[in-house]
Protein backbone atom coordinates (compact mmCIF):
# COMPACT_ATOMS: atom_id res chain seq x y z
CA UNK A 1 3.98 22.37 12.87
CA UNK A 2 4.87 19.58 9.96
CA UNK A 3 8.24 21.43 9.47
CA UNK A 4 9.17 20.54 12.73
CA UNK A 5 8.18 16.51 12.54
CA UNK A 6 10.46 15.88 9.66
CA UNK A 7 14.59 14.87 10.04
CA UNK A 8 16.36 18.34 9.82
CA UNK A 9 18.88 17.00 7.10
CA UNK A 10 15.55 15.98 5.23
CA UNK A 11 13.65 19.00 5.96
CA UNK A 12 16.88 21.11 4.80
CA UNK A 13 18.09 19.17 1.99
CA UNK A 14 19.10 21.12 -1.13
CA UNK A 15 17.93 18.80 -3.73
CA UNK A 16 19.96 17.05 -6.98
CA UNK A 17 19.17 18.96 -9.47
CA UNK A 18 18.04 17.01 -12.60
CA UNK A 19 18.62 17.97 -16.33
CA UNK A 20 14.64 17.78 -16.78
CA UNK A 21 13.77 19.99 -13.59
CA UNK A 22 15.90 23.05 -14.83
CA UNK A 23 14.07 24.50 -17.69
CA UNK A 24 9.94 25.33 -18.42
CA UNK A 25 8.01 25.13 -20.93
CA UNK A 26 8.17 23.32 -24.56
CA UNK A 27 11.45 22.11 -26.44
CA UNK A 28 12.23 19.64 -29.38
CA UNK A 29 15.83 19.33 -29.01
CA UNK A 30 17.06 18.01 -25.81
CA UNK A 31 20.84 18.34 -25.37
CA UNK A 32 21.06 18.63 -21.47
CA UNK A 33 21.28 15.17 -19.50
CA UNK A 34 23.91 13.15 -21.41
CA UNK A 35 20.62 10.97 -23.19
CA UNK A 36 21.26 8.88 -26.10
CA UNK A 37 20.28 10.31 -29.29
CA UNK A 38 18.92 6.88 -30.54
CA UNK A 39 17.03 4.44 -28.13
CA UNK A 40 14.44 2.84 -30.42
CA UNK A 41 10.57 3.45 -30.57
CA UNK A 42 8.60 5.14 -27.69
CA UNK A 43 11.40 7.87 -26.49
CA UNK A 44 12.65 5.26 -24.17
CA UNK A 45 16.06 6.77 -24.74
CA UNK A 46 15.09 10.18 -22.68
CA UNK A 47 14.91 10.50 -19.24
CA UNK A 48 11.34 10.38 -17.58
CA UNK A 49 9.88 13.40 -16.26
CA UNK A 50 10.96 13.33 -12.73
CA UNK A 51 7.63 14.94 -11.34
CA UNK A 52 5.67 12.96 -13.31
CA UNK A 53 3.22 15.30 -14.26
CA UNK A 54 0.92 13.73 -16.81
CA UNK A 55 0.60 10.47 -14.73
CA UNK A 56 -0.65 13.09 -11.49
CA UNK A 57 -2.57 14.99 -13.41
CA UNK A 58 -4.48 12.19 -14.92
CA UNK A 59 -4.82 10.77 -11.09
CA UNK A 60 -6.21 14.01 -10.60
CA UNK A 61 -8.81 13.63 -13.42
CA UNK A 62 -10.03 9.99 -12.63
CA UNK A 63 -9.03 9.35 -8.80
CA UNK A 64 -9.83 12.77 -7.02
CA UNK A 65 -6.50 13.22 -5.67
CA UNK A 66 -5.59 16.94 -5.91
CA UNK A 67 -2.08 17.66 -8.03
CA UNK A 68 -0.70 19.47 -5.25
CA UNK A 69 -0.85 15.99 -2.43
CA UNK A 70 0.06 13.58 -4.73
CA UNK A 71 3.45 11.75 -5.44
CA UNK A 72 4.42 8.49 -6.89
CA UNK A 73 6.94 6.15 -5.26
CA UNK A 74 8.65 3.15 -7.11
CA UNK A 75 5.81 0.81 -5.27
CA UNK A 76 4.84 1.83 -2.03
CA UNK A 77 7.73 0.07 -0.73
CA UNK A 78 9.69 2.92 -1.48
CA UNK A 79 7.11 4.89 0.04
CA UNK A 80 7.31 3.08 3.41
CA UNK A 81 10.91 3.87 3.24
CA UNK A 82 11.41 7.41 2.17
CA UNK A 83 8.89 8.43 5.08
CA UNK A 84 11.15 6.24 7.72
CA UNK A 85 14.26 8.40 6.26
CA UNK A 86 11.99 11.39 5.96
CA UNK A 87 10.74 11.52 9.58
CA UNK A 88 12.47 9.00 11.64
CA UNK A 89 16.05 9.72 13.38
CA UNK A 90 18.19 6.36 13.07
CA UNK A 91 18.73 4.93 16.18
CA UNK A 92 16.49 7.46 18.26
CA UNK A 93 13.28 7.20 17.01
CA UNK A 94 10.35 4.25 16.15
CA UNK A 95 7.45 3.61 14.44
CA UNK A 96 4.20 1.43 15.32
CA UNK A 97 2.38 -0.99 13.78
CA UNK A 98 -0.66 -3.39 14.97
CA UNK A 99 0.33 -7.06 13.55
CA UNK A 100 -0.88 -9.13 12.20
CA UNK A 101 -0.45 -6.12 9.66
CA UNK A 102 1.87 -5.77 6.43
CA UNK A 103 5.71 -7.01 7.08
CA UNK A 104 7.18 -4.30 5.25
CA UNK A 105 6.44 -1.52 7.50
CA UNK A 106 9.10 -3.58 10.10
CA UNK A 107 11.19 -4.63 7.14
CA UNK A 108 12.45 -0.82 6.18
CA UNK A 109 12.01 0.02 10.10
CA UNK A 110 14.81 -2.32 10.65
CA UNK A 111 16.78 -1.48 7.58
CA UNK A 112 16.68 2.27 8.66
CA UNK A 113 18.22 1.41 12.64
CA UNK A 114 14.30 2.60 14.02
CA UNK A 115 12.96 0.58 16.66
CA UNK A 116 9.57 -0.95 16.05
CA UNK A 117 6.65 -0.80 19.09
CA UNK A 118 4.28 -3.93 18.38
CA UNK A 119 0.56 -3.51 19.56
CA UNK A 120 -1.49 -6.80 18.76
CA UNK A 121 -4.69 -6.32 17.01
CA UNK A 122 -7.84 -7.51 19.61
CA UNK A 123 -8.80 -11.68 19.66
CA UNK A 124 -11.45 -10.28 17.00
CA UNK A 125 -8.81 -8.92 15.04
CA UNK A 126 -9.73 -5.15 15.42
CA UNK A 127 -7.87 -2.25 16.08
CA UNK A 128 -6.90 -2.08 20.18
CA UNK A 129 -7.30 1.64 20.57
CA UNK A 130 -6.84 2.11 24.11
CA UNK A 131 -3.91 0.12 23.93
CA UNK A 132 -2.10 2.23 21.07
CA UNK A 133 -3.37 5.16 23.00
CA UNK A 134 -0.86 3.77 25.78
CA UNK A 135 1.84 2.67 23.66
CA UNK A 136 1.77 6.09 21.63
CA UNK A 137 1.60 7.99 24.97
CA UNK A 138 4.67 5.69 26.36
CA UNK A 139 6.74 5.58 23.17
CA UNK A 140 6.35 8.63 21.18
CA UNK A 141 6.76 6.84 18.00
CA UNK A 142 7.34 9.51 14.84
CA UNK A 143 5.01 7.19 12.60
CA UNK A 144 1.78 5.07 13.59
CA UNK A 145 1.56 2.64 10.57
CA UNK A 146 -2.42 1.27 9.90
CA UNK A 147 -3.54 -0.65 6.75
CA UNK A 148 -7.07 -0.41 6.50
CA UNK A 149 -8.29 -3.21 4.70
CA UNK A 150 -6.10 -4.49 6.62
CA UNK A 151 -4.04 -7.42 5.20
CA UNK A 152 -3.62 -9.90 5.83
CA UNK A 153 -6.76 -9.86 7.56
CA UNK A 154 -8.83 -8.11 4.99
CA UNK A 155 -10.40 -6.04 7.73
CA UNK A 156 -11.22 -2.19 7.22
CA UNK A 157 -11.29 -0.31 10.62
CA UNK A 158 -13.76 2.22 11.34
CA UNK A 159 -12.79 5.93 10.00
CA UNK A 160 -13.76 7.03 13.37
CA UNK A 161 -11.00 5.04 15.16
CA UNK A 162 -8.52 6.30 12.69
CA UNK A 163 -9.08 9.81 12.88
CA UNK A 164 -8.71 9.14 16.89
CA UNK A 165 -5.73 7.94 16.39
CA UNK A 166 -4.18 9.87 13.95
CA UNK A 167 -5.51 13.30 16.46
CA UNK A 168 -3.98 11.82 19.76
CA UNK A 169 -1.00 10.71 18.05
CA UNK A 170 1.49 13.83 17.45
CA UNK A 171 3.86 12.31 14.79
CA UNK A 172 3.09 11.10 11.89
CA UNK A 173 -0.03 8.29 10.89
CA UNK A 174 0.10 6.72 7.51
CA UNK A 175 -2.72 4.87 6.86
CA UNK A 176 -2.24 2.47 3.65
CA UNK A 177 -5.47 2.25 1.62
CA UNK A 178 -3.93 -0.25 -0.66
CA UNK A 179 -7.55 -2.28 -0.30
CA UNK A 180 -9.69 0.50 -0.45
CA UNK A 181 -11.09 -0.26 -3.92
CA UNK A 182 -12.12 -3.77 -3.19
CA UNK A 183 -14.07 -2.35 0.07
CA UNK A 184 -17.90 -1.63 0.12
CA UNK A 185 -19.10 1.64 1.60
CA UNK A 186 -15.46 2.39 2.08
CA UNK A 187 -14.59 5.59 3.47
CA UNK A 188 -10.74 7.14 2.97
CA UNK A 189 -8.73 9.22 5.36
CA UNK A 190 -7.94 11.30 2.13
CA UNK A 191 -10.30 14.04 2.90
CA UNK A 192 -9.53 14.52 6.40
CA UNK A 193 -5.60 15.35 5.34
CA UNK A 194 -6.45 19.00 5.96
CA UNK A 195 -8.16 19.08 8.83
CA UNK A 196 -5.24 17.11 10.25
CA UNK A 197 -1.84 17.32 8.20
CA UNK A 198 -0.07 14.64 9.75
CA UNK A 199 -2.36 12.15 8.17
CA UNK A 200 -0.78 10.11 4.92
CA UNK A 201 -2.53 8.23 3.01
CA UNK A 202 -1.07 5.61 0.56
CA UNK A 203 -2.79 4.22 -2.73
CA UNK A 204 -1.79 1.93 -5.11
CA UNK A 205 -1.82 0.88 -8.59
CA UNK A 206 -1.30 -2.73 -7.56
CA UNK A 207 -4.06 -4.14 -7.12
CA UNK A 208 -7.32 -3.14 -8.53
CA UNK A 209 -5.59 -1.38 -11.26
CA UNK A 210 -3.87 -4.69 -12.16
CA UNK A 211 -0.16 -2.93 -12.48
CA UNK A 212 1.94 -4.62 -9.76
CA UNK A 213 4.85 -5.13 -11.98
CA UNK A 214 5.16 -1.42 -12.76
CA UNK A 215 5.52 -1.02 -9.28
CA UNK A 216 3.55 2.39 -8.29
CA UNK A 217 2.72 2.95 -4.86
CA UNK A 218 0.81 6.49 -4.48
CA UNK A 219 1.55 9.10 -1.50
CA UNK A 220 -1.41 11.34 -0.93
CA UNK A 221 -0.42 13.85 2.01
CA UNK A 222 -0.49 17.84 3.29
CA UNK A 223 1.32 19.62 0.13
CA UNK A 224 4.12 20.90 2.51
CA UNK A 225 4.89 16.96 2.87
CA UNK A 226 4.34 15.88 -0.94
CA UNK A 227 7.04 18.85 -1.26
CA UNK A 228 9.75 17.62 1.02
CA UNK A 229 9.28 14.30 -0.34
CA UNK A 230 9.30 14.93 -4.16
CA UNK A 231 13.02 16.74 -3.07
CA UNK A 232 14.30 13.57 -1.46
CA UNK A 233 12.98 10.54 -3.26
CA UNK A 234 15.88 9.69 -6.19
CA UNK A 235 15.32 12.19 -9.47
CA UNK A 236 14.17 9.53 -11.83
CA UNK A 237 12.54 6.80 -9.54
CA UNK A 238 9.52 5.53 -11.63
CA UNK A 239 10.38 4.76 -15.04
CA UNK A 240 8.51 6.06 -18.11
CA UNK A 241 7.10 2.58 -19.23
CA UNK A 242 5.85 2.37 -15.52
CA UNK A 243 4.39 6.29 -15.92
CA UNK A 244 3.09 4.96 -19.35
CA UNK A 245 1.57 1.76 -17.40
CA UNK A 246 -0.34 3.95 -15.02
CA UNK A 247 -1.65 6.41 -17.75
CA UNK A 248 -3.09 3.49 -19.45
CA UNK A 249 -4.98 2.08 -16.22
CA UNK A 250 -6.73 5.17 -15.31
CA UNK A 251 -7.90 5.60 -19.27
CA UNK A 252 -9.58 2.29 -19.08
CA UNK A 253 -10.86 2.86 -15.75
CA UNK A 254 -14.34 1.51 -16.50
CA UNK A 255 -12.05 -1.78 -16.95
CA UNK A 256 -10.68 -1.31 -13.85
CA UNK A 257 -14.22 -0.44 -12.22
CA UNK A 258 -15.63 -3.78 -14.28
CA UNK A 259 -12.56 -6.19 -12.74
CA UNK A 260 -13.08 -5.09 -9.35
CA UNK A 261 -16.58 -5.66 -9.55
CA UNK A 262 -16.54 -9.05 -10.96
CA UNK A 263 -13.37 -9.40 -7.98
CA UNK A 264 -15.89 -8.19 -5.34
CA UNK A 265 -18.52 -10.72 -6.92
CA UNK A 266 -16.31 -13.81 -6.74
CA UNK A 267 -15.19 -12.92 -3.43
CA UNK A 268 -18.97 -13.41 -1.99
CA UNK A 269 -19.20 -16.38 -4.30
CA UNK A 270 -15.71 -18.66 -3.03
CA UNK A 271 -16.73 -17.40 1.08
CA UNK A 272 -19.78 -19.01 0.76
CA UNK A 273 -18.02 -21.90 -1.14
CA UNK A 274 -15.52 -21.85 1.63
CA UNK A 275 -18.12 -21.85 4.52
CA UNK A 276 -19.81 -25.19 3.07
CA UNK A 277 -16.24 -27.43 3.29
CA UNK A 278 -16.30 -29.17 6.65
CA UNK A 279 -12.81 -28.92 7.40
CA UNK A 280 -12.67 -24.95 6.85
CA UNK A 281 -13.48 -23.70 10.83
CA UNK A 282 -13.08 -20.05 10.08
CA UNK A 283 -13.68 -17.80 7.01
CA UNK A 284 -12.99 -14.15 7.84
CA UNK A 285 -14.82 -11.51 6.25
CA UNK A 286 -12.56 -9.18 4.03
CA UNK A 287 -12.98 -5.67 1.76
CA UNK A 288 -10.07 -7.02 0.20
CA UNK A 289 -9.21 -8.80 -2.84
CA UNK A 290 -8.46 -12.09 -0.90
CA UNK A 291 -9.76 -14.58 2.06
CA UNK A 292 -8.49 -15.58 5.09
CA UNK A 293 -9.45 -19.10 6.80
CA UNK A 294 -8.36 -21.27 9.22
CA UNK A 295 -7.95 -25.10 9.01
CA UNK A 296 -6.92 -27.84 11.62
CA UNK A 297 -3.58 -28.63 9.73
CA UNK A 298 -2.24 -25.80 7.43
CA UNK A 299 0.83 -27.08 6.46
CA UNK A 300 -0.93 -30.63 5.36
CA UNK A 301 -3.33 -28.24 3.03
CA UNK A 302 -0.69 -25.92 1.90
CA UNK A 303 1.40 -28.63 0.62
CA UNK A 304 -1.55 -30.50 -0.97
CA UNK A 305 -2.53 -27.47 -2.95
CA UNK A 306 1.63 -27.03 -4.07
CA UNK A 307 1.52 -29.82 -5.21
CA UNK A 308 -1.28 -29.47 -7.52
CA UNK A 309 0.57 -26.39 -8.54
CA UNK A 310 -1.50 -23.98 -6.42
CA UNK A 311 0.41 -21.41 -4.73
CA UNK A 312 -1.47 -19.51 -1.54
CA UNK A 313 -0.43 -17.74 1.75
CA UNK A 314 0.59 -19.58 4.89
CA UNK A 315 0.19 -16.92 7.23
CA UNK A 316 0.00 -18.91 10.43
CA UNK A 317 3.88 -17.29 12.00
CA UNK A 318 1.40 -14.18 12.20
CA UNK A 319 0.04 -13.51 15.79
CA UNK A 320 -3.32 -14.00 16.17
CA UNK A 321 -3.44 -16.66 12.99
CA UNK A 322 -2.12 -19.99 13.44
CA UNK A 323 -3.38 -22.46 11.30
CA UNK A 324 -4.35 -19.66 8.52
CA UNK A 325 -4.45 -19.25 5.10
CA UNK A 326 -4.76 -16.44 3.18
CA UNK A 327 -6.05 -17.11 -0.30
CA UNK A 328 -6.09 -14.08 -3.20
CA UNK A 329 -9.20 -13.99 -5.77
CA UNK A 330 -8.09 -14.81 -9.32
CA UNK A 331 -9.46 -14.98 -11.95
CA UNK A 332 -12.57 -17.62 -12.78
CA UNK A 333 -10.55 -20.50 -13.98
CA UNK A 334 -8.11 -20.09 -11.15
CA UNK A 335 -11.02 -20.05 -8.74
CA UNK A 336 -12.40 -23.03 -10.41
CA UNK A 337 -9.01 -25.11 -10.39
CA UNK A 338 -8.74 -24.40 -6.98
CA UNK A 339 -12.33 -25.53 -5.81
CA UNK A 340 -11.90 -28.55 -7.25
CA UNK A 341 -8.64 -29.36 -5.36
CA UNK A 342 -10.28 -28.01 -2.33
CA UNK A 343 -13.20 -30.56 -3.09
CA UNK A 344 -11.11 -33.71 -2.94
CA UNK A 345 -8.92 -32.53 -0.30
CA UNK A 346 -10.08 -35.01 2.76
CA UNK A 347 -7.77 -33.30 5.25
């Protein structure tokens, strides 16, 4: 039973109560949450809808994701942290991860007083199911984090593994499809969310949809935890110029379908550029928007590129990647600038 995973002063809570949640239906004069009368253009003066229902609806229309699973989280930050609160007993309980993975799943951990059980990825960087099979089996933890393309790896695991994990594990498994777009022949843990309800998936508007600073992270899930979770996140967390944001991503979603394309495209392109500099040893395949290598001296090529005012990812503290850099896909000119730096670099 899902009732029974969740924190009983979660699963129990009588939630606030917002002016905007209290009545149905149409209205032109709104008297009822203390609003300005005068805010300027775009009704940036009222309160957004707390449920936001065009935004879901809309993700309905364009991504698939049924009304009734969806939620939207201030990023998916906020995400990783409401399900920690949601699920998670402080100072009892812990989640896993597989590093090298995404930091913040540790971060809000931490933040929450939940212990964290580390399993290290294999030497070829996959998942090690036998040993989260132990560590689950030993530990118990209430939520298996995976991120699938991974990052910073770029790595997608096989749906197969996944689903094995998610069925032997009897908490919760989030797996964060925050890649997923940039990922050929990709295939999402979204439609297996009924067969098994403790799967959660997490989508983003981030990254192929090109709105990180509106900062929406998507929760798909089992309706019975999109429910307990629209009554505990805060009443108003995503703004209405960061609803509006999203709204106007998925109506130009043959933009978005174009940019991840040409994203997808360039990626191929800079590998292969990668693969022909001598001092490059590794180039890891990714289904992500960015590349991973390895060079002799990191820090020596990391600084060069600062200071020709290129900023990448030194990701060599991670286990498993010393001497690593992981380098996002931008745009053709920033591609270009950066070849040519990475041309006259003599390491």
């Amino acid at each position: 039973m899902i009732t029974e995973l969740f924190n009983p002063w979660i699963r129990d809570l009588v939630p606030y109560s917002s002016a905007r949640s209290e009545y149905s239906g149409s209205a032109s004069v709104f008297l009822d949450a203390n609003e300005s009368w005068d805010g300027g253009n775009g009704g940036i003066n009222r309160y957004p809808d707390p449920f936001m229902r065009k935004l879901r609806s809309e993700m309905e229309r364009v991504m698939k994701i049924p009304f009734s699973m969806s939620a939207i989280g201030n990023g998916s930050d906020e995400i990783i942290d409401m399900l920690i609160r949601m699920f998670c007993a402080p100072g009892h309980d812990s989640v896993m991860i597989e590093r090298p993975t995404y930091g913040t799943y540790s971060v809000f951990a931490h933040t929450s007083n939940v212990s964290v059980v580390d399993v290290p990825l294999t030497p070829s960087l996959e998942l090690d199911k036998e040993a989260m099979f132990r560590a689950i089996g030993e530990e118990n933890p209430k939520i298996v984090f995976i991120c699938s393309p991974n990052n910073p790896t770029g790595r997608v695991y096989p749906i197969e593994t996944i689903l094995e994990i998610a069925e032997f594990n009897k908490g919760i498994t989030v797996v964060d499809e925050a890649y997923a777009d940039f990922a050929r022949n990709f295939e999402s843990a979204i439609p297996f969310i009924m067969e098994n309800p403790r799967i959660i998936v997490m989508r983003t508007f981030s990254k192929a949809y090109g709105k990180a600073g509106a900062r929406l992270g998507i929760l798909v899930s089992h309706p019975e935890i999109q429910r307990v979770f629209m009554k505990a996140k805060p009443p108003y967390n995503v703004s209405l110029c960061s609803q509006q944001e999203g709204l106007d991503a998925l109506l130009h979603a043959d933009a978005v379908r174009k940019r991840v394309e040409e994203t997808i495209s360039r990626r191929t392109e800079f590998s292969a550029f990668l693969s022909s500099l001598s001092y490059v040893e590794t180039v890891f395949p990714s289904e992500a928007n960015f590349i991973l290598i390895r060079v002799p001296d990191v820090a020596s090529l990391y600084d060069y590129l600062l200071s020709n005012g290129i900023v990448v990812r030194n990701r060599s503290n991670d286990p498993l990647l010393e001497n690593t850099i992981r380098i996002t896909i931008g745009s053709e000119s920033e591609m270009n600038a950066l070849k040519e730096a990475l041309n006259a670099w003599n390491g």
